[in-house]
PDB file of N, CA and C in Angstrom:
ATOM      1  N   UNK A   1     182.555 105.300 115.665  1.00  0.00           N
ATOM      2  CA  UNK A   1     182.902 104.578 114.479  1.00  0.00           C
ATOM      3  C   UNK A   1     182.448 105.409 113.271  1.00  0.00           C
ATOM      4  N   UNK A   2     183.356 105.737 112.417  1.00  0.00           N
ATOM      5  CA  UNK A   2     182.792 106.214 110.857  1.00  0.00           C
ATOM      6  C   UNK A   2     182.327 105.312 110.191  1.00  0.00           C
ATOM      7  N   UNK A   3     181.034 106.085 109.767  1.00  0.00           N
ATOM      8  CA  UNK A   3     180.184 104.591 108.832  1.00  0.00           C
ATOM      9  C   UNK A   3     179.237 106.216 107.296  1.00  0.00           C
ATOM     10  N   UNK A   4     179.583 105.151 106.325  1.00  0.00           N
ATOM     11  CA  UNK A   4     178.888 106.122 105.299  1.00  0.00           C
ATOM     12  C   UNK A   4     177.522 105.878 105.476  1.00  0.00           C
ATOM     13  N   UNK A   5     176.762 106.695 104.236  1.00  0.00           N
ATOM     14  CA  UNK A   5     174.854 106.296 104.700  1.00  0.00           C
ATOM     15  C   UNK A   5     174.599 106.811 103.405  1.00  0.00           C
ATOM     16  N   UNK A   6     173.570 106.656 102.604  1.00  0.00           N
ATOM     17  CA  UNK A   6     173.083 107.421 101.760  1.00  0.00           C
ATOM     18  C   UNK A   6     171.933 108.046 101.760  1.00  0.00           C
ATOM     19  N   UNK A   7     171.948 109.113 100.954  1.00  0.00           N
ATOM     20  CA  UNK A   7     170.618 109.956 101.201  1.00  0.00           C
ATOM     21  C   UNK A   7     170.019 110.125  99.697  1.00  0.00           C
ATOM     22  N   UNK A   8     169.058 109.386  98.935  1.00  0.00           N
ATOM     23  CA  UNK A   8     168.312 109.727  97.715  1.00  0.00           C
ATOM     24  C   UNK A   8     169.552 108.673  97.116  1.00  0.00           C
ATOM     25  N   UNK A   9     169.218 108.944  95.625  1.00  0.00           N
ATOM     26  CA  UNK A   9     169.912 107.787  94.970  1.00  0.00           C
ATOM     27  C   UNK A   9     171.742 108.601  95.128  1.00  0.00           C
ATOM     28  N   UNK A  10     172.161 109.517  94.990  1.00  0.00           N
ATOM     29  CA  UNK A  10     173.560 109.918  94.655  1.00  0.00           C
ATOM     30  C   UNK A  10     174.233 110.362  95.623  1.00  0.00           C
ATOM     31  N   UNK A  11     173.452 111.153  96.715  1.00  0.00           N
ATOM     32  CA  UNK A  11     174.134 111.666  97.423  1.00  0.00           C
ATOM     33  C   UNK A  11     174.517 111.104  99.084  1.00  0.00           C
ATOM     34  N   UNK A  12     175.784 110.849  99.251  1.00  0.00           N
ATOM     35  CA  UNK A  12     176.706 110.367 100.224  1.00  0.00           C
ATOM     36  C   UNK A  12     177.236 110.477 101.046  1.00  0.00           C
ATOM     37  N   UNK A  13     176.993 110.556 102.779  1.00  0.00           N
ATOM     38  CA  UNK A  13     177.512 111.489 103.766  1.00  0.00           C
ATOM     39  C   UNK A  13     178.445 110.686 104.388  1.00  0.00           C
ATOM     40  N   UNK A  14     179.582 110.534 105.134  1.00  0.00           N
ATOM     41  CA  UNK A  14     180.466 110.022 106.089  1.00  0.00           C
ATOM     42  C   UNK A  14     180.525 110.664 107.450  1.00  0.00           C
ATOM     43  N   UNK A  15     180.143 110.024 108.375  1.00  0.00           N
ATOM     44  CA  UNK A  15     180.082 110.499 109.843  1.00  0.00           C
ATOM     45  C   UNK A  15     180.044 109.858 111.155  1.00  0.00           C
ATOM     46  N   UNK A  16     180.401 110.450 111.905  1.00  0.00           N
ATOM     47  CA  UNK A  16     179.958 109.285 113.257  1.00  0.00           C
ATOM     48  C   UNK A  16     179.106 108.836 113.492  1.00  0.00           C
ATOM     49  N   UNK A  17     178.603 107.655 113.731  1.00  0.00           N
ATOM     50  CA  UNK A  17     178.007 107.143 113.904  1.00  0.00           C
ATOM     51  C   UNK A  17     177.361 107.342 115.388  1.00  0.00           C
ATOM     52  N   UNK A  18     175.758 108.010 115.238  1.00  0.00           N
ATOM     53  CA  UNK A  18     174.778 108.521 116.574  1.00  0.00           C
ATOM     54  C   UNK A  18     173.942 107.597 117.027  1.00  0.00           C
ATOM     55  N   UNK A  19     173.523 107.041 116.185  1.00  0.00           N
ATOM     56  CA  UNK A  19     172.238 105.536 116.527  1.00  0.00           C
ATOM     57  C   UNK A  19     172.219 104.676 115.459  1.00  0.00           C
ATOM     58  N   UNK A  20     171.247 103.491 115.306  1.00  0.00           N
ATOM     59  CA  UNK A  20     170.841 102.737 114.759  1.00  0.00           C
ATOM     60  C   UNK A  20     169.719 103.146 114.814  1.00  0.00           C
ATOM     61  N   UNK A  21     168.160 103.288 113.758  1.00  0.00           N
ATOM     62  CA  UNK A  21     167.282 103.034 114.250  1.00  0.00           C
ATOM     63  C   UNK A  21     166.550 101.468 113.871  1.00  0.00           C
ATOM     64  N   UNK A  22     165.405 101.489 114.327  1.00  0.00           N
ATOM     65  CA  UNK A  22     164.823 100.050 114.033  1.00  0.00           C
ATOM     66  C   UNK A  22     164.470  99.904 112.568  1.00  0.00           C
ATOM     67  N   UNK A  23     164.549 100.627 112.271  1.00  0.00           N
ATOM     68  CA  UNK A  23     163.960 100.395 110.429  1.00  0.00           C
ATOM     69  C   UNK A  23     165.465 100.437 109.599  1.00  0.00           C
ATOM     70  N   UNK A  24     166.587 100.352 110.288  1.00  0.00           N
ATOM     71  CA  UNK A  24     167.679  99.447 109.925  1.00  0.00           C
ATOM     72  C   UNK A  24     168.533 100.795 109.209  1.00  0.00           C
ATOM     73  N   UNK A  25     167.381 101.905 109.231  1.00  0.00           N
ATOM     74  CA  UNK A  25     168.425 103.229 108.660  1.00  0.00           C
ATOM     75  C   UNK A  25     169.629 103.862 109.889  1.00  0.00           C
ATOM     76  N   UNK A  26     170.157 104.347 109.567  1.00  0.00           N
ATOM     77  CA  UNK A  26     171.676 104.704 110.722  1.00  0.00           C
ATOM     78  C   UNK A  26     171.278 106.586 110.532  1.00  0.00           C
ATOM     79  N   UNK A  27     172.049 107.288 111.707  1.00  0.00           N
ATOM     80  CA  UNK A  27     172.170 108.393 112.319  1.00  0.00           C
ATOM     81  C   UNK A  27     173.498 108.797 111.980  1.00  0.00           C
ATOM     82  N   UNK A  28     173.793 109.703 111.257  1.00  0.00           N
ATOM     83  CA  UNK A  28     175.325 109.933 111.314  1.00  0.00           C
ATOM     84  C   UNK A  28     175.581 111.496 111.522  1.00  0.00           C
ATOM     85  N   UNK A  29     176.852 111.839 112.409  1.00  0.00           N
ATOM     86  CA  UNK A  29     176.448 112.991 112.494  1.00  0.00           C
ATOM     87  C   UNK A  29     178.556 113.957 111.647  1.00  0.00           C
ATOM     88  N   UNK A  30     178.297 114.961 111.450  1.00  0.00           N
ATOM     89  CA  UNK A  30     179.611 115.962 110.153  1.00  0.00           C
ATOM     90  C   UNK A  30     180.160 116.609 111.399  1.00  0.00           C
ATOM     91  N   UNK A  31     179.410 117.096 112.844  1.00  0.00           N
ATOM     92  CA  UNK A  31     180.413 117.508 113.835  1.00  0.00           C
ATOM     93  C   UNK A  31     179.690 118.432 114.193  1.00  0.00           C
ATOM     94  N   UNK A  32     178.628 118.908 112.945  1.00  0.00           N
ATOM     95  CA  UNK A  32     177.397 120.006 113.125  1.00  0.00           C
ATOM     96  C   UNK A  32     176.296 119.816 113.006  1.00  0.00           C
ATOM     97  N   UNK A  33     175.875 118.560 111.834  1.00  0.00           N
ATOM     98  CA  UNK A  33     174.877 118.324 112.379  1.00  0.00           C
ATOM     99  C   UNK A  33     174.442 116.746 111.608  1.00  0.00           C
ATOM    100  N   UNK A  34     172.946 115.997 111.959  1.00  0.00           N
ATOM    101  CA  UNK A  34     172.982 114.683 112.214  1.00  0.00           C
ATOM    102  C   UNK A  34     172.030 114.674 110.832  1.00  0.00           C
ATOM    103  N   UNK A  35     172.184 113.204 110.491  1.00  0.00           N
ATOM    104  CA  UNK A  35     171.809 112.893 108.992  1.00  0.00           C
ATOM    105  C   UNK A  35     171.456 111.533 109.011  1.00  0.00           C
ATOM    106  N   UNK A  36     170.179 111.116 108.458  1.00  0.00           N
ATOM    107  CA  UNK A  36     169.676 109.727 108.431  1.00  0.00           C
ATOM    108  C   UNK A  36     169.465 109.418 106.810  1.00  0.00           C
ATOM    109  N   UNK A  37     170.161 107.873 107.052  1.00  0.00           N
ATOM    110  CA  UNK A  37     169.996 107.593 106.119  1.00  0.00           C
ATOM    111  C   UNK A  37     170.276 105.942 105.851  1.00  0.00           C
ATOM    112  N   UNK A  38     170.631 105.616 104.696  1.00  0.00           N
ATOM    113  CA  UNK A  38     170.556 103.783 104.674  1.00  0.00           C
ATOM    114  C   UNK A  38     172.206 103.280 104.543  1.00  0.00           C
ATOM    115  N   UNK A  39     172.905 102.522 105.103  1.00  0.00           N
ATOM    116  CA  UNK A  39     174.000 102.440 105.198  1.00  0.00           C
ATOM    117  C   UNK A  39     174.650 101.978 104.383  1.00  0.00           C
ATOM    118  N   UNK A  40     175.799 102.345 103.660  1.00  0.00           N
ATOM    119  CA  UNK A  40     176.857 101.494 102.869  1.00  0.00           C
ATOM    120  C   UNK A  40     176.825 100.498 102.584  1.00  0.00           C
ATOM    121  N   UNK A  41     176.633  99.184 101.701  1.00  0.00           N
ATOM    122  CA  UNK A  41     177.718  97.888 101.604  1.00  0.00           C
ATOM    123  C   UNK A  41     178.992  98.157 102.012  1.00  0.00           C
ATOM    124  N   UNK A  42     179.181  97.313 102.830  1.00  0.00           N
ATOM    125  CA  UNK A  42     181.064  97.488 103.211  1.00  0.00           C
ATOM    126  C   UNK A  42     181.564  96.450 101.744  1.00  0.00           C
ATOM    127  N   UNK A  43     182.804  96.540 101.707  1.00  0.00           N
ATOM    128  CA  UNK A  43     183.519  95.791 100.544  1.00  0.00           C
ATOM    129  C   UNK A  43     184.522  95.380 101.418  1.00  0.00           C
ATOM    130  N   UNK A  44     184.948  93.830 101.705  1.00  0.00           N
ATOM    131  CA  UNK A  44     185.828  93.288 101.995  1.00  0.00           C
ATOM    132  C   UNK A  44     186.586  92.946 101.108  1.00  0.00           C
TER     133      UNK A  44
END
């Protein structure tokens, strides 16, 4: 599943989704390599 994440206040990665961890931050990975961070608001 593609899920965005953020990293610091501006900057914004989009990637597959590798884990969840317990502190509610997400794993996402560009195809090279993996990136943690706090996940999107979705907008319905």
């Amino acid at each position: 599943m593609l899920r965005t994440i953020t990293i610091g206040s501006y900057l914004q990665i989009q990637g597959l989704l590798v884990r969840t961890l317990e502190n509610g931050k997400l794993v996402v990975s560009d195809g090279e390599r993996e990136f943690e961070g706090k996940p999107v608001s979705r907008v319905n």
